[in-house]
Protein backbone atom coordinates (compact mmCIF):
# COMPACT_ATOMS: atom_id res chain seq x y z
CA UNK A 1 6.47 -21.55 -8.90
CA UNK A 2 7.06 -25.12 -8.27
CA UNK A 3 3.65 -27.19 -6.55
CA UNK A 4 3.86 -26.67 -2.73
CA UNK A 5 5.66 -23.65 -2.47
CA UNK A 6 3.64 -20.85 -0.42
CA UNK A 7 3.29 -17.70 -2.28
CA UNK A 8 4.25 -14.37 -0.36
CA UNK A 9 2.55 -11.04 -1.26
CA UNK A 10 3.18 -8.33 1.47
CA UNK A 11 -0.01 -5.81 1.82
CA UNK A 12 -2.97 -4.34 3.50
CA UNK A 13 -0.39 -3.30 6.77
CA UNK A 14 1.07 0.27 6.19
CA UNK A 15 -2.61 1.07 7.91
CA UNK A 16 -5.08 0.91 10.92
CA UNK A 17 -8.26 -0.69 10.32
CA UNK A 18 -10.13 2.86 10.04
CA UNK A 19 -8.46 3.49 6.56
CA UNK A 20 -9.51 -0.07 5.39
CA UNK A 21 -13.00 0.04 6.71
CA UNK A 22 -13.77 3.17 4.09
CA UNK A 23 -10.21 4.74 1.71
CA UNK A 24 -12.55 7.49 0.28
CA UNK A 25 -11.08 10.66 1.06
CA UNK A 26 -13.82 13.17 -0.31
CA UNK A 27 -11.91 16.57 -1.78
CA UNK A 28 -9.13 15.50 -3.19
CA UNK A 29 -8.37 14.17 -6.77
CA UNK A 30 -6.11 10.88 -5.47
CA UNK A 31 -6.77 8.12 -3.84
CA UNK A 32 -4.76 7.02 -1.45
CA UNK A 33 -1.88 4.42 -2.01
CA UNK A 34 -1.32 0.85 -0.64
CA UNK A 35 2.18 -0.21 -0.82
CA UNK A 36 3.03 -4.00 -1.49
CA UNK A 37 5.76 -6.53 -2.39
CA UNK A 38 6.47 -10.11 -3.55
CA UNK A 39 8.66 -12.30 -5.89
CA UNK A 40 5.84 -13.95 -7.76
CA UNK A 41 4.40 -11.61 -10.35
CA UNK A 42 0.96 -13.55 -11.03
CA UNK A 43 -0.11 -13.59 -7.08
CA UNK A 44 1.41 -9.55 -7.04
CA UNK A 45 -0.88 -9.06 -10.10
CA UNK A 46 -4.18 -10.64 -8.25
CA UNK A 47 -3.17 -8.53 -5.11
CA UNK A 48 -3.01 -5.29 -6.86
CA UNK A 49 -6.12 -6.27 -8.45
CA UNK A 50 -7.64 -6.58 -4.94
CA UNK A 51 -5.79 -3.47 -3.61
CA UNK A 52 -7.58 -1.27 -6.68
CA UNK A 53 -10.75 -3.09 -5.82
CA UNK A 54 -10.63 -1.90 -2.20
CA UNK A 55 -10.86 2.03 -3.51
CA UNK A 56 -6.61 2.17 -3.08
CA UNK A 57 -3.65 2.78 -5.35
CA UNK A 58 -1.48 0.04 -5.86
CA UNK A 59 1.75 0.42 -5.99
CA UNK A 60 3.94 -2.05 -6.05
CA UNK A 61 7.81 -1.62 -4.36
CA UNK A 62 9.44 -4.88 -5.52
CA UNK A 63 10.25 -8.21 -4.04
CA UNK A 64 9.51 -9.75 -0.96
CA UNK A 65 12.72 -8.23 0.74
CA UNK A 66 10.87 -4.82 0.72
CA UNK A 67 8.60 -6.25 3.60
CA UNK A 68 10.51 -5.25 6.23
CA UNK A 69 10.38 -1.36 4.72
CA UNK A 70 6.96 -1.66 4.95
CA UNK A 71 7.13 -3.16 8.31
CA UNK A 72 8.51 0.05 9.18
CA UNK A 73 6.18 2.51 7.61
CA UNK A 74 3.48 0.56 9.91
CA UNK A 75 5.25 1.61 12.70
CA UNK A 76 6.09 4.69 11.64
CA UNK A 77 1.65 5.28 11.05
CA UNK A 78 1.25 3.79 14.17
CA UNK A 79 3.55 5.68 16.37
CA UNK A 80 2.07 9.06 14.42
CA UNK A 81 -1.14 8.06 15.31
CA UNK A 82 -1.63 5.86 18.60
CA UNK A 83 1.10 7.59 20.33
CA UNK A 84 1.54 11.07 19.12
CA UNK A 85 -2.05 11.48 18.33
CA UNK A 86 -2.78 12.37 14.64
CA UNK A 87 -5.76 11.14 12.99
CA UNK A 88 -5.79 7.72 12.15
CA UNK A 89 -7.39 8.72 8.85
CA UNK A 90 -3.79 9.64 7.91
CA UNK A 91 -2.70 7.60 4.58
CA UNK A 92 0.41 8.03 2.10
CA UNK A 93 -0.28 8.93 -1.28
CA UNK A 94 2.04 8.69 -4.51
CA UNK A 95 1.96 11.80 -6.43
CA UNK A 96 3.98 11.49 -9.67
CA UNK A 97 5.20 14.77 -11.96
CA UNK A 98 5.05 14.25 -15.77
CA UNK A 99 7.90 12.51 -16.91
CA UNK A 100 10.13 15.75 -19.18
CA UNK A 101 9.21 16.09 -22.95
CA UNK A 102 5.77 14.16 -22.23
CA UNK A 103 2.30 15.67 -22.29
């Protein structure tokens, strides 16, 4: 990326600030995902670094164009939980079946 151009990396959002204060979810075998996008792969590779460091999955969902998508899962956790009242210890979680043939 040429000197002077901002790097974008999209995370940290999908969530209130009770999920990012402590991701442990004690009794199950997954931790819970973090979402994020960006077009440059070095800063995307430092962020999921962080991500894994903050106890989540990363998982990343492509370019910065994604952002809006995950605009709209915040709103979609926020409107579940400010406004229709589930716990706001609600996160996503990727859960991935063996690809066919492999063991």
């Amino acid at each position: 990326m040429p000197r002077g151009v901002p790097v974008q990396v999209k995370a940290f959002g999908i969530y209130g600030f009770e999920n990012l204060e402590d991701p442990r979810f004690s009794g199950y075998d997954v931790k819970p995902t973090m979402l994020f996008c960006g077009d440059d792969e070095t800063a995307k590779l430092i962020v999921a670094e962080l991500i894994a460091a903050c106890g989540f999955e990363p998982f990343d969902v492509g370019g910065l164009a994604q952002a809006l998508h995950l605009e709209h899962m915040t709103l979609l956790w926020v409107r579940m939980v400010r406004a229709e009242g589930h716990s706001p210890h609600l996160v996503w979680s990727a859960l991935r079946r063996p690809k066919p043939g492999s063991a």
